[in-house]
C-alpha atoms as a PDB file:
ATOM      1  CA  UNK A   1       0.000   0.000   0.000  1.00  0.00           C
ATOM      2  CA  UNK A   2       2.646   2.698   1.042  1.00  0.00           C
ATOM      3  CA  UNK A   3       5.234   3.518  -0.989  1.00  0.00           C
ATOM      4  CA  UNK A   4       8.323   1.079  -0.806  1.00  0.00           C
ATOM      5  CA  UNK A   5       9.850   0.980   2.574  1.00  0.00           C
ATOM      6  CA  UNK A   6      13.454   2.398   1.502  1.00  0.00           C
ATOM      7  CA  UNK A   7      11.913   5.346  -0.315  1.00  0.00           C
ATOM      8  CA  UNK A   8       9.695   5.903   3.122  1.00  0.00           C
ATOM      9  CA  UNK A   9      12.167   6.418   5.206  1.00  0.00           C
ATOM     10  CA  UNK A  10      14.149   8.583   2.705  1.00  0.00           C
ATOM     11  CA  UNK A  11      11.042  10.929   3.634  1.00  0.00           C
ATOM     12  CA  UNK A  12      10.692  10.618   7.236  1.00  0.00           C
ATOM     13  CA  UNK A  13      15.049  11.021   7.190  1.00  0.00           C
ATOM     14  CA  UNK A  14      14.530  14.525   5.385  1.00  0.00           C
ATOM     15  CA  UNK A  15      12.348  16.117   8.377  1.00  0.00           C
ATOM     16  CA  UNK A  16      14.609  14.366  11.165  1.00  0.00           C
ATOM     17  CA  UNK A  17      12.548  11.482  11.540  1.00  0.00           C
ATOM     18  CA  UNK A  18      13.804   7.596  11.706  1.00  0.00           C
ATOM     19  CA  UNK A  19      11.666   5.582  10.113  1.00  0.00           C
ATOM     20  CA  UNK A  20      11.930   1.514  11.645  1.00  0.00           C
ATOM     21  CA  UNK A  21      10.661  -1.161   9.444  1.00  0.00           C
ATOM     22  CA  UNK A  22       8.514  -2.208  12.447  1.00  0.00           C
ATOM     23  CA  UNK A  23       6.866   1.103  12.550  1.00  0.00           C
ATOM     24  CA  UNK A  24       6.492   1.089   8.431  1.00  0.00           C
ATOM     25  CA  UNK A  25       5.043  -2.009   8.269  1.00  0.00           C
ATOM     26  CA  UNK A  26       2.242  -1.354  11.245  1.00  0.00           C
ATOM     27  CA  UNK A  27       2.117   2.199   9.237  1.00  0.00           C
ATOM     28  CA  UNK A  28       1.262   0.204   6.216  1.00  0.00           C
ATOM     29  CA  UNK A  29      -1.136  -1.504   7.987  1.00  0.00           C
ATOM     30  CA  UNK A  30      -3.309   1.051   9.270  1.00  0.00           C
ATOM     31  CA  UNK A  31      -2.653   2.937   5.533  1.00  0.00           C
ATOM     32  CA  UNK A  32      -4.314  -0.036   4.075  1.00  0.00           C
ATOM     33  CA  UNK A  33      -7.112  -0.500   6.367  1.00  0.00           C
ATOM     34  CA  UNK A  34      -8.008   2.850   6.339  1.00  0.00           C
ATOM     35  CA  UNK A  35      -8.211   2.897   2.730  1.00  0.00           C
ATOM     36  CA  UNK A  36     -10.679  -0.474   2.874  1.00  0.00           C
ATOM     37  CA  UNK A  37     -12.706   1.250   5.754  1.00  0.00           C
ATOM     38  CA  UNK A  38     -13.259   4.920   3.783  1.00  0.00           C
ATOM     39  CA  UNK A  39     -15.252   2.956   0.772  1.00  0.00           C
ATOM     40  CA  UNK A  40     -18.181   2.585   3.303  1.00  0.00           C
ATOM     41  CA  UNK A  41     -17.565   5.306   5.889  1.00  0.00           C
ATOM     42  CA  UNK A  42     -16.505   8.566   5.080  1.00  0.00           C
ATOM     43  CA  UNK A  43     -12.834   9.286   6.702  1.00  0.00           C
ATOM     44  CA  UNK A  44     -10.626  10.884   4.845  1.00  0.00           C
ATOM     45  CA  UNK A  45     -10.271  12.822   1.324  1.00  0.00           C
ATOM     46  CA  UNK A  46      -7.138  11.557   0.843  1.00  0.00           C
ATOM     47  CA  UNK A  47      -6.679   7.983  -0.169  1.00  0.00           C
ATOM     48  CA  UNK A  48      -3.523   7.833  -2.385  1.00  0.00           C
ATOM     49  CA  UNK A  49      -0.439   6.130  -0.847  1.00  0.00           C
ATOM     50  CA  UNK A  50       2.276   8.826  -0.862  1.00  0.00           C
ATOM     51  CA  UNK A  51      -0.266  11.248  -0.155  1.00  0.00           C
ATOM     52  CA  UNK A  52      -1.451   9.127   3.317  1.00  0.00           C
ATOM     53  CA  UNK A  53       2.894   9.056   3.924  1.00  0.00           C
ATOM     54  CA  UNK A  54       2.920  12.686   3.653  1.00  0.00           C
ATOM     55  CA  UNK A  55      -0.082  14.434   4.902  1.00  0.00           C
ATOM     56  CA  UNK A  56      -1.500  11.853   7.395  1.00  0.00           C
ATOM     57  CA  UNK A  57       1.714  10.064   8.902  1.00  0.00           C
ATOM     58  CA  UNK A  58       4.842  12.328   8.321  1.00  0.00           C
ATOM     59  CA  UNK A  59       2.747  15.031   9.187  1.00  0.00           C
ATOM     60  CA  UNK A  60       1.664  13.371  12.381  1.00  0.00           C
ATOM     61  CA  UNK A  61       4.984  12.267  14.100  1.00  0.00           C
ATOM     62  CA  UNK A  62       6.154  15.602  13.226  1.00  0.00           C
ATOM     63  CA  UNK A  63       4.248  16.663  16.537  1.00  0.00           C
ATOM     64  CA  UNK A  64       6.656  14.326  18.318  1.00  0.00           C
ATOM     65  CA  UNK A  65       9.578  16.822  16.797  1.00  0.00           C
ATOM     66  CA  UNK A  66       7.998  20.034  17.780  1.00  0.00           C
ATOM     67  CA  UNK A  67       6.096  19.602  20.971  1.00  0.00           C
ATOM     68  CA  UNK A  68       7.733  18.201  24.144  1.00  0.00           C
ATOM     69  CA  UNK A  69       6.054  15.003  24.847  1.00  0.00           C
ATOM     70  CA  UNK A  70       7.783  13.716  28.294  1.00  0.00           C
ATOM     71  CA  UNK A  71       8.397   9.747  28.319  1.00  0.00           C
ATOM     72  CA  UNK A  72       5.187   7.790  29.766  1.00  0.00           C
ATOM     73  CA  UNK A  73       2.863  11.040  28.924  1.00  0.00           C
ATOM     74  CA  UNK A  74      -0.416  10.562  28.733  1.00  0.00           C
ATOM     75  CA  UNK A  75      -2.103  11.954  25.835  1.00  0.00           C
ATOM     76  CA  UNK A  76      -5.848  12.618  24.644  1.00  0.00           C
ATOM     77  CA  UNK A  77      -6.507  13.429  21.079  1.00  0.00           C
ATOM     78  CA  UNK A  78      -9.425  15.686  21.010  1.00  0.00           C
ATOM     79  CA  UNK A  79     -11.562  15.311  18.016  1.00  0.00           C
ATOM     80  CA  UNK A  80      -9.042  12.390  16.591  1.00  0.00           C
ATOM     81  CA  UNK A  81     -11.252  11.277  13.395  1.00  0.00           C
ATOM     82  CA  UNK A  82      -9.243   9.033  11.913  1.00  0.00           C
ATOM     83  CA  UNK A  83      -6.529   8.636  14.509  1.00  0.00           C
ATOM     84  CA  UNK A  84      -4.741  12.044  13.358  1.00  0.00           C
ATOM     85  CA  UNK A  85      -1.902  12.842  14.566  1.00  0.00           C
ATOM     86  CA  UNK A  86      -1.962  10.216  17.940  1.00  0.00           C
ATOM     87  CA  UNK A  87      -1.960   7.141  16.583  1.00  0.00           C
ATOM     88  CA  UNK A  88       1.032   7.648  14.104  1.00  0.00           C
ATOM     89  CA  UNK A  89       2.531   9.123  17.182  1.00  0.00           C
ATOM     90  CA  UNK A  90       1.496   6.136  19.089  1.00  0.00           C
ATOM     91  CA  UNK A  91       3.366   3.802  16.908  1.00  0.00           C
ATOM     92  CA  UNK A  92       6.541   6.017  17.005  1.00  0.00           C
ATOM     93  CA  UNK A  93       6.153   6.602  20.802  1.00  0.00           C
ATOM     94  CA  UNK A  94       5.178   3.743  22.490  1.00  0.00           C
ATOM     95  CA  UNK A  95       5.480   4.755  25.556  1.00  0.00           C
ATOM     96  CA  UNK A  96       2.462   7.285  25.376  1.00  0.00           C
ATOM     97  CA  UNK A  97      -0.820   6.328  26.747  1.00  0.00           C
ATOM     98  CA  UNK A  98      -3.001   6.906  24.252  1.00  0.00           C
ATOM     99  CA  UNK A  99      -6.904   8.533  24.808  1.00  0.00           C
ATOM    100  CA  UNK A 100      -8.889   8.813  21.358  1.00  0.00           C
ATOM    101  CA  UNK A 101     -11.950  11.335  21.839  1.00  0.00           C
ATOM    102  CA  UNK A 102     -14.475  11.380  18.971  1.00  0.00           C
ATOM    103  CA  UNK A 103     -18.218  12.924  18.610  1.00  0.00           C
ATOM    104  CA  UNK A 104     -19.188  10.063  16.302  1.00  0.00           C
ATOM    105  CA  UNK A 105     -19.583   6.732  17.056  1.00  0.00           C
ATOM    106  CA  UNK A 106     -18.672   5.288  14.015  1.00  0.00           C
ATOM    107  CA  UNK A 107     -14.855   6.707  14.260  1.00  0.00           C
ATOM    108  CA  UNK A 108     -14.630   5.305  17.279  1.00  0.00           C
ATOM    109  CA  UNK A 109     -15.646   1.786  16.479  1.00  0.00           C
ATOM    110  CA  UNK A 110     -12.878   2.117  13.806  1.00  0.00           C
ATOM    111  CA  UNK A 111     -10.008   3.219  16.131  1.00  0.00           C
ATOM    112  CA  UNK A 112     -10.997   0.527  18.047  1.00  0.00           C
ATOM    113  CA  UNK A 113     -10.597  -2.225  14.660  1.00  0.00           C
ATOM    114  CA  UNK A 114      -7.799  -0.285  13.799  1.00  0.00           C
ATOM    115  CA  UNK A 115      -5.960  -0.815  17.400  1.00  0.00           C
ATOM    116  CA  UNK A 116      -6.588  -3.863  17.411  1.00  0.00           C
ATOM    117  CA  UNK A 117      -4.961  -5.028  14.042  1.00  0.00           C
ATOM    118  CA  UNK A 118      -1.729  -2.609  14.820  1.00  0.00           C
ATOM    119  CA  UNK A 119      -1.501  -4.026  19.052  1.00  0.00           C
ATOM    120  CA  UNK A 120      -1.920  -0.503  20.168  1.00  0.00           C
ATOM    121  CA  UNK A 121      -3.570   0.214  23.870  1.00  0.00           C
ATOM    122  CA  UNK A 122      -5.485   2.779  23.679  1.00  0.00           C
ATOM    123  CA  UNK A 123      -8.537   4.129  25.547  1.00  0.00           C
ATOM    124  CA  UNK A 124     -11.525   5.063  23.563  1.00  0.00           C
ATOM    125  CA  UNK A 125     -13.978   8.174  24.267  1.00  0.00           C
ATOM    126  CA  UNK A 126     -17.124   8.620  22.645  1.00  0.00           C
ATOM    127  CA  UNK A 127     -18.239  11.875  23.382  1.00  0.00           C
ATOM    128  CA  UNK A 128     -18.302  15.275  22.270  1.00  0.00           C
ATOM    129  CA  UNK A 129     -15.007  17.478  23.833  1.00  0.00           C
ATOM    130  CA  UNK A 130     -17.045  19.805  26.371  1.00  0.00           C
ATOM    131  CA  UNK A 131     -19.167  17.209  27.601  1.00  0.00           C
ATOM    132  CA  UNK A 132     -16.013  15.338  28.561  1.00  0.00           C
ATOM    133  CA  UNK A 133     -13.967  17.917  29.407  1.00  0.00           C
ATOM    134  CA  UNK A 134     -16.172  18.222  32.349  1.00  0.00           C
ATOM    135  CA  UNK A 135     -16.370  14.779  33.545  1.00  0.00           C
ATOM    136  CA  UNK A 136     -14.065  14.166  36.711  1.00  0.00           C
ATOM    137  CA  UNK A 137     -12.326  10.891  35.445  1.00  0.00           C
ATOM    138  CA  UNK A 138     -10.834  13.072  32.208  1.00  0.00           C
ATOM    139  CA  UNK A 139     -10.915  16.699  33.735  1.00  0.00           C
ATOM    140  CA  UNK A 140      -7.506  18.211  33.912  1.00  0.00           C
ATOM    141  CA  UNK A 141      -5.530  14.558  33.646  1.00  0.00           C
ATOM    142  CA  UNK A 142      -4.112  14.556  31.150  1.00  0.00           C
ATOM    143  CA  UNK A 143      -0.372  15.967  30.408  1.00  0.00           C
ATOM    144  CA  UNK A 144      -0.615  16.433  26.670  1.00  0.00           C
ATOM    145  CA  UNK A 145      -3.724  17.208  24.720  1.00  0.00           C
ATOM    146  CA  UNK A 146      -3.704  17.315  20.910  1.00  0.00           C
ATOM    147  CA  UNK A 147      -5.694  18.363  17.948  1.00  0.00           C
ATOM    148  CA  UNK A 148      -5.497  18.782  14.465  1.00  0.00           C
ATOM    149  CA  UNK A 149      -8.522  20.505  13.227  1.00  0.00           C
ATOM    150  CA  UNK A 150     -10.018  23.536  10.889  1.00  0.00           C
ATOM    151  CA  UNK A 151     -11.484  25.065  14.039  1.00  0.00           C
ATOM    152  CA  UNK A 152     -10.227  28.584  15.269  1.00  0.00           C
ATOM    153  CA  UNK A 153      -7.834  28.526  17.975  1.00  0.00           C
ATOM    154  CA  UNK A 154     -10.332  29.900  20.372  1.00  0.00           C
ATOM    155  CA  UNK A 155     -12.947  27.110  19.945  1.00  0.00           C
ATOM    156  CA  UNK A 156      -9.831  24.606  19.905  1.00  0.00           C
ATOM    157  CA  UNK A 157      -8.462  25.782  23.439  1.00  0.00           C
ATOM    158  CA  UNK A 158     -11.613  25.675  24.737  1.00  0.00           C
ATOM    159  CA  UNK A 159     -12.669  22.397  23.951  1.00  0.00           C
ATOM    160  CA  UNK A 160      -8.865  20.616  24.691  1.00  0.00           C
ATOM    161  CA  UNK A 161      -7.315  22.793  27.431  1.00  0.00           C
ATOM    162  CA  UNK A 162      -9.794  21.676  30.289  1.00  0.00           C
ATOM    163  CA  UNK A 163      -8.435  18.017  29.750  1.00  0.00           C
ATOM    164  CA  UNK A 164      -4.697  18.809  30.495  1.00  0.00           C
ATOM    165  CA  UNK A 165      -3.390  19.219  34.148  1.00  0.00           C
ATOM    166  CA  UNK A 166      -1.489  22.131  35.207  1.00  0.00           C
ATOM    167  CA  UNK A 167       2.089  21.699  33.755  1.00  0.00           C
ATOM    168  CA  UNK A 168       0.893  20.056  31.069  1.00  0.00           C
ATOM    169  CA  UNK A 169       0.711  21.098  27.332  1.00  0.00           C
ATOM    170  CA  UNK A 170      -1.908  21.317  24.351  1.00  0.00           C
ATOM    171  CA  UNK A 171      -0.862  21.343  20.830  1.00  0.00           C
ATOM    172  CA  UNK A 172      -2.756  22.546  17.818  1.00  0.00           C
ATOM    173  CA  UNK A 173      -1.855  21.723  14.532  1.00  0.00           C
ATOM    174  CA  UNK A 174      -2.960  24.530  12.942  1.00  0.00           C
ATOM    175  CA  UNK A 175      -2.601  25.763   8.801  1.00  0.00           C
ATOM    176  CA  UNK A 176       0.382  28.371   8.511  1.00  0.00           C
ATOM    177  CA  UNK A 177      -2.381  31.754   7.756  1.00  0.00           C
ATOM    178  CA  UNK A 178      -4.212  31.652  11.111  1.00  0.00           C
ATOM    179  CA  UNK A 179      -3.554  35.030  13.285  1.00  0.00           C
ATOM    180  CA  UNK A 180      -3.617  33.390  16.523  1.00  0.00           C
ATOM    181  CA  UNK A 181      -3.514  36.794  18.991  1.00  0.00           C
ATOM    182  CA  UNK A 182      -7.150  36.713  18.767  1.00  0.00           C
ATOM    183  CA  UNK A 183      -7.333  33.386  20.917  1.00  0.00           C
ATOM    184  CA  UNK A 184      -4.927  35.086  23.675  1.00  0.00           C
ATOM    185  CA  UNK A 185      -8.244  35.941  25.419  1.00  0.00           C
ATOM    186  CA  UNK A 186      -9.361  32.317  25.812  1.00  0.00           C
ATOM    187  CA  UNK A 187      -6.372  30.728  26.549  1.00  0.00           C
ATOM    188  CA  UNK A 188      -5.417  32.958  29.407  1.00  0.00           C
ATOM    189  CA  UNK A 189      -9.389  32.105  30.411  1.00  0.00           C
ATOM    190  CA  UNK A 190      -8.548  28.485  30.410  1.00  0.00           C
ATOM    191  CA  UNK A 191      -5.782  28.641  32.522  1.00  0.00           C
ATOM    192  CA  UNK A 192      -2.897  28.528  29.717  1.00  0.00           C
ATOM    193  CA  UNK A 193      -0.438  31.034  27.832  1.00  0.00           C
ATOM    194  CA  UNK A 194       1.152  30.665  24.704  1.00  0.00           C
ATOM    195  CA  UNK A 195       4.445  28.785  24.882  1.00  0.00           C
ATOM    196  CA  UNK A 196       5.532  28.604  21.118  1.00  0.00           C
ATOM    197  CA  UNK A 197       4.787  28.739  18.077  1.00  0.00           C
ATOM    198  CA  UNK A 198       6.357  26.785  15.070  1.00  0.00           C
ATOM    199  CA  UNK A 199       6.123  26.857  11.310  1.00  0.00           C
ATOM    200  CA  UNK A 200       7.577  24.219   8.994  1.00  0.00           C
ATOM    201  CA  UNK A 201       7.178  22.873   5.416  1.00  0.00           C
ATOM    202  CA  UNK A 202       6.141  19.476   4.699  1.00  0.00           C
ATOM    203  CA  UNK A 203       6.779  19.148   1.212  1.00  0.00           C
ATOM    204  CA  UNK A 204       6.093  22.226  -0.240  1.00  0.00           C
ATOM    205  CA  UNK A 205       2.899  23.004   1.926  1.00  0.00           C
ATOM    206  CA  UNK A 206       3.151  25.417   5.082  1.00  0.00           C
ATOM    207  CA  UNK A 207       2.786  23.859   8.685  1.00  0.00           C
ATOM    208  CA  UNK A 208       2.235  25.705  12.128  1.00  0.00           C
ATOM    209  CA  UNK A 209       2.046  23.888  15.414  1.00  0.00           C
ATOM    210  CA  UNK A 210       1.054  25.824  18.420  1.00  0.00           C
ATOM    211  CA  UNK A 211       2.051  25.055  22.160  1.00  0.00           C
ATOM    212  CA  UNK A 212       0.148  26.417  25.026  1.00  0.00           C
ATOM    213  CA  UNK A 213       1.685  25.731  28.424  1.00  0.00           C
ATOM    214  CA  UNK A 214      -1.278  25.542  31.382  1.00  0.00           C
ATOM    215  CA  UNK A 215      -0.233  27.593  33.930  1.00  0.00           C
ATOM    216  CA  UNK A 216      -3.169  27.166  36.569  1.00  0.00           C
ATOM    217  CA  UNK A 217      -6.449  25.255  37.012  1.00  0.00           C
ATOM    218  CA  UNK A 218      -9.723  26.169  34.568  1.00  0.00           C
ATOM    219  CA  UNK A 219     -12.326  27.428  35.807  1.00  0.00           C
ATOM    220  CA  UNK A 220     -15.161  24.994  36.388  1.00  0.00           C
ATOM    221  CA  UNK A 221     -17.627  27.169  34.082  1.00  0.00           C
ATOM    222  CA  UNK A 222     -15.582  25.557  31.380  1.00  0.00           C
ATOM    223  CA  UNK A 223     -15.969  24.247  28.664  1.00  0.00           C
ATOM    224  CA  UNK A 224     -19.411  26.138  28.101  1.00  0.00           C
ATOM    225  CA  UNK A 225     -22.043  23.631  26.636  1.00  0.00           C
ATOM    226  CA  UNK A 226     -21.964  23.803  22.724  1.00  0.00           C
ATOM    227  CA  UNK A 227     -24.743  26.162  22.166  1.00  0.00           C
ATOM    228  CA  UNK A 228     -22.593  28.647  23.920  1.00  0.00           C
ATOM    229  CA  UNK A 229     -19.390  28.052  22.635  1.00  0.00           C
ATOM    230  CA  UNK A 230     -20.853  28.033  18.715  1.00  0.00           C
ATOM    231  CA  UNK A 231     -22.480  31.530  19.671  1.00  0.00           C
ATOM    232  CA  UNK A 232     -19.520  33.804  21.687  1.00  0.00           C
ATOM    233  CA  UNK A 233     -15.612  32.879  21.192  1.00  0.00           C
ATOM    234  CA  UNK A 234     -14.255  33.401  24.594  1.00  0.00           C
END
């Protein structure tokens, strides 16, 4: 399915990524599968094999390059779809403990085939972000959250910074034209600030990835329920 293993890593090696053929073939794997599981659910636009190398996994690990993910972190992936970026980052980082959060059921219930066929642990959520943002076993437990999503960065940090613990980190993956001082606002709100943020090129096409650092405790009025968040940005 992938492109041929040799010519794979020759990728990953040009953005400081090592590529091991155990990781290629479990990334072949999932490539594959997903591919079989879009023609009856709807997961992804892009199908092609170097395309999935690029834009799904390279772009994925990537995170694992610009965000500091301690050893043993837990992580929840906020909105995770397909299993973009955690997974990927799962099979490159072992030692995370993996939470997959999705609204619809029928993502979830192919995480949980896809897991299963690549011998990942993983915990799986279904739920929408500020319902479970606000439930006491996920609340605030998490040292990394993650997202990669079209949503402004205001929505974003509401919906994923309530889930990390003070200390902890959220990253947004975020397209390179988005003027994030207008989610400064929210994210002090929330409890974070902005720690960093970086822009890269993944062949040819503009990245950003942005780190906020949570500095103190959210407030319990957060996350709003969805009617409110949809109407007023924070």
């Amino acid at each position: 399915m992938l492109p041929e293993f040799e010519s794979s890593c020759s990728l990953f090696e040009k953005y400081g990524l090592t590529l091991s053929r155990e990781a290629y073939e479990k990334l072949d794997i999932y490539a594959e599968f997903l591919v079989e599981y879009n023609e009856n659910v709807n997961l992804t636009a892009i199908t092609a094999p170097e395309e999935i190398l690029v834009k799904h996994f390279a772009d994925s690990v990537l995170l694992s390059k610009y965000a500091d993910i301690p050893m043993n972190a837990a992580l929840i992936d906020v909105g995770t779809g397909a299993g973009f970026p955690s997974v990927p980052l799962k099979i490159f980082r072992p030692d995370i403990k993996l939470t997959l959060l999705d609204s619809l059921n029928k993502r979830i219930v192919f995480l949980q085939q896809l897991c299963d066929k690549l011998g990942i642990g993983a915990e799986f959520i279904h739920e929408r972000a500020e319902i479970a943002g606000k439930m006491p076993e996920y609340r605030e437990k998490f040292d990394v959250s993650c997202a990669r999503a079209v949503a402004n960065m205001s929505l974003l940090s509401e919906y994923c910074i309530p889930f990390v613990k003070p200390g902890g980190i959220f990253a947004a993956m975020k397209g390179p034209s988005e003027d994030i001082s207008s989610a400064e606002n929210a994210v002090r709100l929330l409890g974070g600030e902005f720690s960093c943020e970086k822009t890269y090129e993944l062949e040819g096409e503009q990245r950003k990835i942005v780190i906020v650092k949570k500095i103190s405790q959210t407030p319990t009025k957060y996350p709003r329920n969805s009617s409110q968040i949809k109407k007023r940005s924070l």
